[in-house]
N, C-alpha and C. Protein backbone atom coordinates (compact mmCIF):
# COMPACT_ATOMS: atom_id res chain seq x y z
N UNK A 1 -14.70 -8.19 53.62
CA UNK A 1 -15.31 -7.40 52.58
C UNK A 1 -14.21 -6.69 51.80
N UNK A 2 -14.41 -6.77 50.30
CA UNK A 2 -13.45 -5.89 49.39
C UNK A 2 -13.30 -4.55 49.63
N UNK A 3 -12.67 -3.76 49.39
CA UNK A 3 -12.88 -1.97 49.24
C UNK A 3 -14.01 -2.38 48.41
N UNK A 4 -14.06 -2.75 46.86
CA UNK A 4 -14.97 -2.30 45.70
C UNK A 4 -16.45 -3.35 46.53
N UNK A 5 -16.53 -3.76 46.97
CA UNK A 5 -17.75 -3.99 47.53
C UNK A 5 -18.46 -3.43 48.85
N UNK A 6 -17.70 -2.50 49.64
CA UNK A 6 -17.87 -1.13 50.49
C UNK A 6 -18.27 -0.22 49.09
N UNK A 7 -17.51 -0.31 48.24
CA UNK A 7 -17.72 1.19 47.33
C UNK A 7 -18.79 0.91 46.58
N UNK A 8 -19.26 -0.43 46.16
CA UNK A 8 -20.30 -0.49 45.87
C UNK A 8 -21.63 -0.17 46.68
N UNK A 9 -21.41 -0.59 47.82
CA UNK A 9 -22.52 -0.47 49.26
C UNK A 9 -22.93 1.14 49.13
N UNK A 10 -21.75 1.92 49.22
CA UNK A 10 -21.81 3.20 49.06
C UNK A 10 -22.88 3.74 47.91
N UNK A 11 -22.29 3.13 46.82
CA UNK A 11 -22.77 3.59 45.58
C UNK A 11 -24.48 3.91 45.79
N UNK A 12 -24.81 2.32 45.89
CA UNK A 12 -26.19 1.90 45.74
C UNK A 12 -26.82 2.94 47.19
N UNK A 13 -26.40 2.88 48.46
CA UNK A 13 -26.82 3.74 49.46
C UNK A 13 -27.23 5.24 48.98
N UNK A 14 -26.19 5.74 47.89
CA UNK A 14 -26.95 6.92 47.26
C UNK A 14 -27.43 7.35 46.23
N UNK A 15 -28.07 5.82 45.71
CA UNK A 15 -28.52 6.11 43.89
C UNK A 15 -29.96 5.87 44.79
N UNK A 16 -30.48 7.05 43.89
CA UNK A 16 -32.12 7.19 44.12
C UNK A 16 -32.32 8.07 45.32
N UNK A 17 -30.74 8.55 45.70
CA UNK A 17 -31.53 9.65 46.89
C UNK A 17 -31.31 11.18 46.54
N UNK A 18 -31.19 11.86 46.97
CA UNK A 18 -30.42 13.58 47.39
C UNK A 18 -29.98 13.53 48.17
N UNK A 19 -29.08 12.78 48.85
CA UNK A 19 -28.09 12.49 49.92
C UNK A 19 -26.85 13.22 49.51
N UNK A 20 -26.05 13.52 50.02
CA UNK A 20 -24.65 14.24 50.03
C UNK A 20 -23.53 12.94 49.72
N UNK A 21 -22.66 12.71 49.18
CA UNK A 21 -21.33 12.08 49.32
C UNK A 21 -20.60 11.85 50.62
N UNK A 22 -20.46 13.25 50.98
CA UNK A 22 -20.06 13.32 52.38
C UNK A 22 -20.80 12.78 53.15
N UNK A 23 -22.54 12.78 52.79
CA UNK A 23 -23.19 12.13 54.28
C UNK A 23 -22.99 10.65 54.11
N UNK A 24 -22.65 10.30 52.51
CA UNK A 24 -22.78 8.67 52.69
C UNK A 24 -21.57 8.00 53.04
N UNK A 25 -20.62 8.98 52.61
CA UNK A 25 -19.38 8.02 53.49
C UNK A 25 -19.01 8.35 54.99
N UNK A 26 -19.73 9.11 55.49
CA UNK A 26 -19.91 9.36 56.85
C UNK A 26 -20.61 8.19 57.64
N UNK A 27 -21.84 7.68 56.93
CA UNK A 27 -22.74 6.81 57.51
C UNK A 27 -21.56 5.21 57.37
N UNK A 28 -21.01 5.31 56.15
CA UNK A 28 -20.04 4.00 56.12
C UNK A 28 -18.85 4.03 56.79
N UNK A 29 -18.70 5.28 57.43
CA UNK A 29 -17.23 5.43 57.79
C UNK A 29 -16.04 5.49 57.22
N UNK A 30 -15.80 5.83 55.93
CA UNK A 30 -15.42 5.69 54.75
C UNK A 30 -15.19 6.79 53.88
N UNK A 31 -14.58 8.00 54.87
CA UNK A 31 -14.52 9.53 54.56
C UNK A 31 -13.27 8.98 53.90
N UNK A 32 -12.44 8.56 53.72
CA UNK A 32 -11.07 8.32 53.51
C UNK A 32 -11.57 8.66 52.19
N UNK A 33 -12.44 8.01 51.15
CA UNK A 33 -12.71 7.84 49.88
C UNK A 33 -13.02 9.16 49.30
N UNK A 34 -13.23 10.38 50.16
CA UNK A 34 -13.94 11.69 49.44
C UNK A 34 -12.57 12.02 48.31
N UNK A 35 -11.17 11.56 48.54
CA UNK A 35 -10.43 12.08 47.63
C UNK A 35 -9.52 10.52 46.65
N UNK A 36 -10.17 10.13 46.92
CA UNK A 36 -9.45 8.65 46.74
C UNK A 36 -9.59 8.20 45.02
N UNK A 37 -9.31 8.94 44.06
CA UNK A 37 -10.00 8.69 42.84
C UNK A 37 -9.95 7.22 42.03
N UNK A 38 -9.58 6.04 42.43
CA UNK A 38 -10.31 4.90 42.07
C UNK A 38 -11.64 4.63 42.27
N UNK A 39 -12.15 5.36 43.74
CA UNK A 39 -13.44 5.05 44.00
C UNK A 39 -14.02 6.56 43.36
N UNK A 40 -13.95 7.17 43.07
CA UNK A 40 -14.37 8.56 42.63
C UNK A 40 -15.08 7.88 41.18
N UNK A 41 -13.78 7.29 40.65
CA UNK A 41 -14.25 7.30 38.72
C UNK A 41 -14.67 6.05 38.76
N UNK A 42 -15.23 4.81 39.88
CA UNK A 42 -16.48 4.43 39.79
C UNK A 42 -17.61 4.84 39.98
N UNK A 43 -17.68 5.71 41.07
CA UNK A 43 -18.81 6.78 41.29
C UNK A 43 -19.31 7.35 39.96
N UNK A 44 -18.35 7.85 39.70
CA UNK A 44 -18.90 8.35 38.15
C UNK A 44 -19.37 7.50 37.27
N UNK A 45 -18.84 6.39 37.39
CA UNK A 45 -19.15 5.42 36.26
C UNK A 45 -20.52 4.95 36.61
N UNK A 46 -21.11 5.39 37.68
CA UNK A 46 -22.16 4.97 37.87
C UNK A 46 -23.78 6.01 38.13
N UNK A 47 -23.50 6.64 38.66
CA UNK A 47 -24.19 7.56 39.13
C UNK A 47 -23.69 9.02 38.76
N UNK A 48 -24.99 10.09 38.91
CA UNK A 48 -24.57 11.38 38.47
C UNK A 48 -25.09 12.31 39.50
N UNK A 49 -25.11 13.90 40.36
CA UNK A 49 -25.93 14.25 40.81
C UNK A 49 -27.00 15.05 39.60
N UNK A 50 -27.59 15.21 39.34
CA UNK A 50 -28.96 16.04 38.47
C UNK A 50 -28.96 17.32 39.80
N UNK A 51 -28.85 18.21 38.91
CA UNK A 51 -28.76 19.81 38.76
C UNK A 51 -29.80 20.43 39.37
N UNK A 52 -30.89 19.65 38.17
CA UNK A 52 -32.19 20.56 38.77
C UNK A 52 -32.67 19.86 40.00
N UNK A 53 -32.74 18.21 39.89
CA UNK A 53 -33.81 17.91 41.59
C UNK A 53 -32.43 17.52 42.60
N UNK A 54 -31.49 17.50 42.28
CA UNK A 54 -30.48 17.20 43.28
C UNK A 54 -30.60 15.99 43.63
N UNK A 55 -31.23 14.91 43.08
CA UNK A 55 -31.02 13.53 43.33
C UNK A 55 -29.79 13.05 42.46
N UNK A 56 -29.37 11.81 43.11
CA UNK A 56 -28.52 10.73 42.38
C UNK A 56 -28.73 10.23 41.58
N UNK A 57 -28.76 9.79 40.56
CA UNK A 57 -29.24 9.11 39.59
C UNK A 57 -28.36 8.12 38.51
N UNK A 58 -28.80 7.17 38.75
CA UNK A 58 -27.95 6.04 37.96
C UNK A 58 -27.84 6.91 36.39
N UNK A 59 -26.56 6.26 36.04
CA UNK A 59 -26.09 6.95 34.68
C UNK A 59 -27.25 6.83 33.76
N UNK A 60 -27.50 5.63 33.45
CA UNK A 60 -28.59 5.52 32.21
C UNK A 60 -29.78 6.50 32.81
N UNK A 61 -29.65 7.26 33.52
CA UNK A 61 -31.20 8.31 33.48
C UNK A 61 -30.58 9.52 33.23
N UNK A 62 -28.98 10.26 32.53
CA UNK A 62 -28.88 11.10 32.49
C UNK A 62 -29.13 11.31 30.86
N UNK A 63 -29.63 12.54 31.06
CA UNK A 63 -30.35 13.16 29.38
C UNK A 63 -29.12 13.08 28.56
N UNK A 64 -29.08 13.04 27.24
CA UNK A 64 -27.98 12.34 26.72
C UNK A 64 -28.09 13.64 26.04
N UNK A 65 -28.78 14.82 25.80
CA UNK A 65 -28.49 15.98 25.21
C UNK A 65 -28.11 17.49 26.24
N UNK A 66 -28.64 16.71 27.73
CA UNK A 66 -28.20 18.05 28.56
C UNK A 66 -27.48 16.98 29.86
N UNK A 67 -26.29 17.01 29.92
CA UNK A 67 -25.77 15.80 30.77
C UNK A 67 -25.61 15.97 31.95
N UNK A 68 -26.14 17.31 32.61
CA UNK A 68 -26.30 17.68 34.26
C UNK A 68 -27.67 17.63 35.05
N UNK A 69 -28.57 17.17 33.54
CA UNK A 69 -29.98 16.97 34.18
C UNK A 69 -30.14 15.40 34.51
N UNK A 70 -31.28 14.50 35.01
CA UNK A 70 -32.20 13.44 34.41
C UNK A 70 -32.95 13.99 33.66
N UNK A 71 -33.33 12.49 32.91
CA UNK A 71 -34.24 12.46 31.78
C UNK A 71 -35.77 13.31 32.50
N UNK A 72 -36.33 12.78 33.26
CA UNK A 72 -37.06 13.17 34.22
C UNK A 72 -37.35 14.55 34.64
N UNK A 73 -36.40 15.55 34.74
CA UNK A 73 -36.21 16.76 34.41
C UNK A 73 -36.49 17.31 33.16
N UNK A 74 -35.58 16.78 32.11
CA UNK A 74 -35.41 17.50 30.89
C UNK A 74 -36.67 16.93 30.47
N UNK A 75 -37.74 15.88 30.62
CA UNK A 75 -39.30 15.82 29.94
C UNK A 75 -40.34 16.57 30.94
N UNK A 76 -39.93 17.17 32.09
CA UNK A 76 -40.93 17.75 33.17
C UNK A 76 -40.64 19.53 31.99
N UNK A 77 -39.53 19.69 32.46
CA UNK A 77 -39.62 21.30 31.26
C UNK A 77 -39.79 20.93 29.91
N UNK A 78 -39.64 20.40 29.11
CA UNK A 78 -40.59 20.03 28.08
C UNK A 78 -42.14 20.21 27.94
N UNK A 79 -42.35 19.31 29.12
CA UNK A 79 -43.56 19.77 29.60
C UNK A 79 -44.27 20.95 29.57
N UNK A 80 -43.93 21.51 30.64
CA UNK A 80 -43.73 23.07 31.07
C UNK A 80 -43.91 23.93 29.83
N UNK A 81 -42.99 24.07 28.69
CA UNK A 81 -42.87 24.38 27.47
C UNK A 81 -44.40 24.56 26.76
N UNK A 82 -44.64 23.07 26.55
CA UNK A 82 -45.61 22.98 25.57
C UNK A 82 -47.34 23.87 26.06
């Protein structure tokens, strides 16, 4: 197996959860990576944590006018608003 296909394993293990970083490279064994920034600025390139629900969330769901939320968030207070 590649590193970038562990780091992918990783990736996908915490898109769609509220899992920690630390817990997912714990479960892979793969703490080495918490400072390792090749795999960091794919992380980023992929996924974000969201602020308000603390899930992971693949990039294309981050609000493109508030960039620490999901979309999902920023239309729930919208909501809320109206």
């Amino acid at each position: 197996m590649t590193p970038e296909t562990k780091w992918q394993e990783i990736i996908d293990f915490l898109t769609g959860s509220s899992g920690s970083l630390d817990n997912a490279l714990a479960v892979f064994g793969a703490e080495d990576l918490q400072d390792h920034d090749p795999f960091l600025v794919t992380l980023g390139e992929q996924i974000f944590l969201c602020d308000t629900c603390g899930w992971q969330c693949p990039l294309e769901e981050q609000n493109m006018s508030d960039e620490l939320h999901c979309n999902d968030c920023c239309d729930h207070a919208l909501d809320e608003e109206e």
